[in-house]
Protein backbone atom coordinates (compact mmCIF):
# COMPACT_ATOMS: atom_id res chain seq x y z
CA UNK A 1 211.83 173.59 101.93
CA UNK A 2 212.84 170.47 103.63
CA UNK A 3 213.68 167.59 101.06
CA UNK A 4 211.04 165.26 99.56
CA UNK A 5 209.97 162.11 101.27
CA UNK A 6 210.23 159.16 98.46
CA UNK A 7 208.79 155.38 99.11
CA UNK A 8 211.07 152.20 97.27
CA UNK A 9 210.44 148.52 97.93
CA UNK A 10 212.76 145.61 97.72
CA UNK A 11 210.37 143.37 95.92
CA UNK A 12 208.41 145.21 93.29
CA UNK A 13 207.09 141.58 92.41
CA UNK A 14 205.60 141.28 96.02
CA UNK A 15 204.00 144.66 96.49
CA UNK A 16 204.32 148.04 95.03
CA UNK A 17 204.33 151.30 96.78
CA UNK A 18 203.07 154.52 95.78
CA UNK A 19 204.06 158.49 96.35
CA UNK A 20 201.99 158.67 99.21
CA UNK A 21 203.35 154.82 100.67
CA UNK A 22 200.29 153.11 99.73
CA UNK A 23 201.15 149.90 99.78
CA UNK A 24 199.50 147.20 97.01
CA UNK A 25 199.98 143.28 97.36
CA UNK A 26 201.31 141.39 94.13
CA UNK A 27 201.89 137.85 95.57
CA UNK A 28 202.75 136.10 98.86
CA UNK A 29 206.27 136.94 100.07
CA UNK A 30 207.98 139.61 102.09
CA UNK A 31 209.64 142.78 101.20
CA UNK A 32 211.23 145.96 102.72
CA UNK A 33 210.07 149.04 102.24
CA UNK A 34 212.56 152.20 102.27
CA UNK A 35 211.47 155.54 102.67
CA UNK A 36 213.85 158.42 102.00
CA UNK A 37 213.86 161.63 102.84
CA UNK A 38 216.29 163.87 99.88
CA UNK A 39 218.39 166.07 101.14
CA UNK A 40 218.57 170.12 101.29
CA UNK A 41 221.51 171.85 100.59
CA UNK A 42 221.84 173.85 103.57
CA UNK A 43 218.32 172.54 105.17
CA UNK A 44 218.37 168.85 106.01
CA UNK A 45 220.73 165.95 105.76
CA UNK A 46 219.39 162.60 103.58
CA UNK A 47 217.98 160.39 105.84
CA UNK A 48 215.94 156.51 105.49
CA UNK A 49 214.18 154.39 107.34
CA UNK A 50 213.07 151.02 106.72
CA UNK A 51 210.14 148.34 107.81
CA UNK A 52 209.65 144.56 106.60
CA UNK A 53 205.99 144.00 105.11
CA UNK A 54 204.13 140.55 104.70
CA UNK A 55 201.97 139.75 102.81
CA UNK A 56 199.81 136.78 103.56
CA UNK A 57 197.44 134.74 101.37
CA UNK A 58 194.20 135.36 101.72
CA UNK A 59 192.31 133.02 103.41
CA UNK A 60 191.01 129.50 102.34
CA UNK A 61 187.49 128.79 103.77
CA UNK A 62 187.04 125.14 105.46
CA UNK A 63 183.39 124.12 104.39
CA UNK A 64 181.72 121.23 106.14
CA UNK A 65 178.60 119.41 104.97
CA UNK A 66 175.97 118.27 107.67
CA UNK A 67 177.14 114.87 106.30
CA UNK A 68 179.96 114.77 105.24
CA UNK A 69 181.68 111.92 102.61
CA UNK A 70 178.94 110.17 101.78
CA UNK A 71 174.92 110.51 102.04
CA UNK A 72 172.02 108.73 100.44
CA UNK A 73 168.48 109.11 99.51
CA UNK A 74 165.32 106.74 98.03
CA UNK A 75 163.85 107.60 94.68
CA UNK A 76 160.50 110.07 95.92
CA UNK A 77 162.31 111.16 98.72
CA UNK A 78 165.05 114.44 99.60
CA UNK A 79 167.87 115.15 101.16
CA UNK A 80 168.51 118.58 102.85
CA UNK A 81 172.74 118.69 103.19
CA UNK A 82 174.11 121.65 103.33
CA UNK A 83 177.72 123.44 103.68
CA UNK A 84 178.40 125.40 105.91
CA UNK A 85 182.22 127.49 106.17
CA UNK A 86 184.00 128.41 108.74
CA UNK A 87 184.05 132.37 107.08
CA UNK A 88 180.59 133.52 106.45
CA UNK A 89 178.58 136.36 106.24
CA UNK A 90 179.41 140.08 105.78
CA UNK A 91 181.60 140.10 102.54
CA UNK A 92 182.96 136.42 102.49
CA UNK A 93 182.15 134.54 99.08
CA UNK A 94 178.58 132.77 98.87
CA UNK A 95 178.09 129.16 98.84
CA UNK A 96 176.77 127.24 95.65
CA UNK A 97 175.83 123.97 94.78
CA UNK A 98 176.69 121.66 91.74
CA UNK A 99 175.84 117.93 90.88
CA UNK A 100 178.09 115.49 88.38
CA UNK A 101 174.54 114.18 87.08
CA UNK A 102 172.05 115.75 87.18
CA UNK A 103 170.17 112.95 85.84
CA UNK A 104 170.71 111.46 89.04
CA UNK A 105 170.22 114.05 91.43
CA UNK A 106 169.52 117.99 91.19
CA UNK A 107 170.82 120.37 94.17
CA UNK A 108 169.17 123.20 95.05
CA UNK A 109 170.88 126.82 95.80
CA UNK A 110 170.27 125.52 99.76
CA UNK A 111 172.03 121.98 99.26
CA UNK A 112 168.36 120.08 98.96
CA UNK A 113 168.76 117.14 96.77
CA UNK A 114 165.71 116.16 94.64
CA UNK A 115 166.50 112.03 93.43
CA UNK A 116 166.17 111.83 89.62
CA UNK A 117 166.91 108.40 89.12
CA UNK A 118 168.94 105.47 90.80
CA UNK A 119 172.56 106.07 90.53
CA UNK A 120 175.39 107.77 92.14
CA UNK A 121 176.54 111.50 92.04
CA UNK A 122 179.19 113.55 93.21
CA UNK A 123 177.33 116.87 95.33
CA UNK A 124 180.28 120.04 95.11
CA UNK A 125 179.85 122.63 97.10
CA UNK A 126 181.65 126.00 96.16
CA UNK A 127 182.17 129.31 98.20
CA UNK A 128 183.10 131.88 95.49
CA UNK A 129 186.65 133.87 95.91
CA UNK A 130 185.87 137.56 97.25
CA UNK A 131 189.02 139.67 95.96
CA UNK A 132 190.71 140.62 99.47
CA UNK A 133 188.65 138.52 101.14
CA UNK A 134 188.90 135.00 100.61
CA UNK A 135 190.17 132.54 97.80
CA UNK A 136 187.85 129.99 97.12
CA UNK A 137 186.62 127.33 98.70
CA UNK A 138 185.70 123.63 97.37
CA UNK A 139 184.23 120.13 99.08
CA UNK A 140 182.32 117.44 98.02
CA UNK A 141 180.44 114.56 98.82
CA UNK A 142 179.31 111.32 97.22
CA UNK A 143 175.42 111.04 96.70
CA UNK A 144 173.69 107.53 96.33
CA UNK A 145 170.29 107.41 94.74
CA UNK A 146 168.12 104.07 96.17
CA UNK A 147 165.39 102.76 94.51
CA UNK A 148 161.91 102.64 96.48
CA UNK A 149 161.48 99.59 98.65
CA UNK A 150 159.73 96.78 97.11
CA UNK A 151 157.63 95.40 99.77
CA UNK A 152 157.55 91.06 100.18
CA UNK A 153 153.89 89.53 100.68
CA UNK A 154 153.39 86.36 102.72
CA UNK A 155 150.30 84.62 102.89
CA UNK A 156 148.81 83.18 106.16
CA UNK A 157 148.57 79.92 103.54
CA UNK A 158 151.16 80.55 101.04
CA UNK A 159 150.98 78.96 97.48
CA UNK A 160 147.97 77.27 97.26
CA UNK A 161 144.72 76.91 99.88
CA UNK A 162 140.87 75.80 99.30
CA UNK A 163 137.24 76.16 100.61
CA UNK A 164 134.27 74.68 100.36
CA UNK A 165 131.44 75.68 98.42
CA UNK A 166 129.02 77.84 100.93
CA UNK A 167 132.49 78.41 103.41
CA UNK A 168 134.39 81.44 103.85
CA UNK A 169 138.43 81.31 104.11
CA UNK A 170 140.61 83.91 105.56
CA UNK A 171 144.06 83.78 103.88
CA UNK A 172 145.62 87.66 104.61
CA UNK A 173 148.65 88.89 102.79
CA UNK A 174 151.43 90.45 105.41
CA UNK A 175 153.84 92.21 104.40
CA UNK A 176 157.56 93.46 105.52
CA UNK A 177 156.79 97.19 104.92
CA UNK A 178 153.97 98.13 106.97
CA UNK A 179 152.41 101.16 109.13
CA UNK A 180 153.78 104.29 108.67
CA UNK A 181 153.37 105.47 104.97
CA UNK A 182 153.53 102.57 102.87
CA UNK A 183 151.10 101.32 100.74
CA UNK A 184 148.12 99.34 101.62
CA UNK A 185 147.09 95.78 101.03
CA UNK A 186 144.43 95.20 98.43
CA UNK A 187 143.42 92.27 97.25
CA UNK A 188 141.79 91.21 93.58
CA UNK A 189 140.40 87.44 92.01
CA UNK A 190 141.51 86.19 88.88
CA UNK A 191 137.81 84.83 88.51
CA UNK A 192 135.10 86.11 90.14
């Protein structure tokens, strides 16, 4: 028959408490929390005891692209540029992707860009809030779409050159994009 144990907080607008002294966060701030014990005619005298709670924020992911700012890519090529956060796995928000123009560029769920068209875009990464886990988590980066190369051809003889009826002339095209993947050389007569 000893008195009731009873819960009261100083902040009702920072947490709540419950019966049992469950506490649930509101907002940021700090609060004390009383708890009373009534007292018993006879039995017990009133008695109270008190703690300070915190609550924090929850916290803000940091997310990082592989690079970071500014990136670029050439029309028929891609871009792999990801985000990674410094809170990941287990219950922590997931990380999306978003382009400005998508005429432009296109992002994939894993940060690969796919060029659309010469231009500029603005890549956004997001890691979604996760309710007592973490707010949510922005960070962007500029994306610059290139045209393809255009290679420059130089004659051995540039402009002009002649041969003489029964010769042969060797007069070979180089040009400043070479090896590698580009293009070949071919070579066609106006009048043959």
């Amino acid at each position: 028959s000893y008195g009731a144990i009873r819960y009261a907080s100083s902040a009702a607008g920072v947490e709540t408490v419950n019966s049992s002294g469950v506490i649930t966060p509101v907002s940021v701030g700090t609060a004390v929390i009383t708890a009373t014990q009534a007292a018993v005619a006879g039995v017990n005298a009133q008695a109270t005891q008190t703690y300070t709670l915190t609550v924090n924020a929850l916290p803000t992911p940091t997310l990082t692209f592989s690079t970071p700012t500014s990136a670029s890519v050439t029309m028929g090529g891609s871009l792999t540029n990801a985000a990674t956060s410094n809170y990941t796995g287990g219950s922590y928000g997931a990380i999306s992707y978003a382009s400005s123009a998508t005429g432009v560029a296109t992002v994939s769920s894993s940060g690969v860009i796919t060029p659309v068209s010469v231009g500029t875009a603005i890549i956004t990464a997001t890691q979604a809030a996760v309710a007592g886990v973490n707010a949510q988590a922005t960070q962007t980066y500029t994306l610059t779409v290139n045209a393809l190369p255009t290679p420059t051809l130089t004659y051995a003889t540039p402009t002009s050159a002649s041969v003489t009826m029964s010769g042969t002339l060797t007069n070979a095209a180089t040009s400043n994009y070479t090896g590698g993947s580009y293009g070949a050389i071919s070579y066609a007569s106006s009048a043959t």
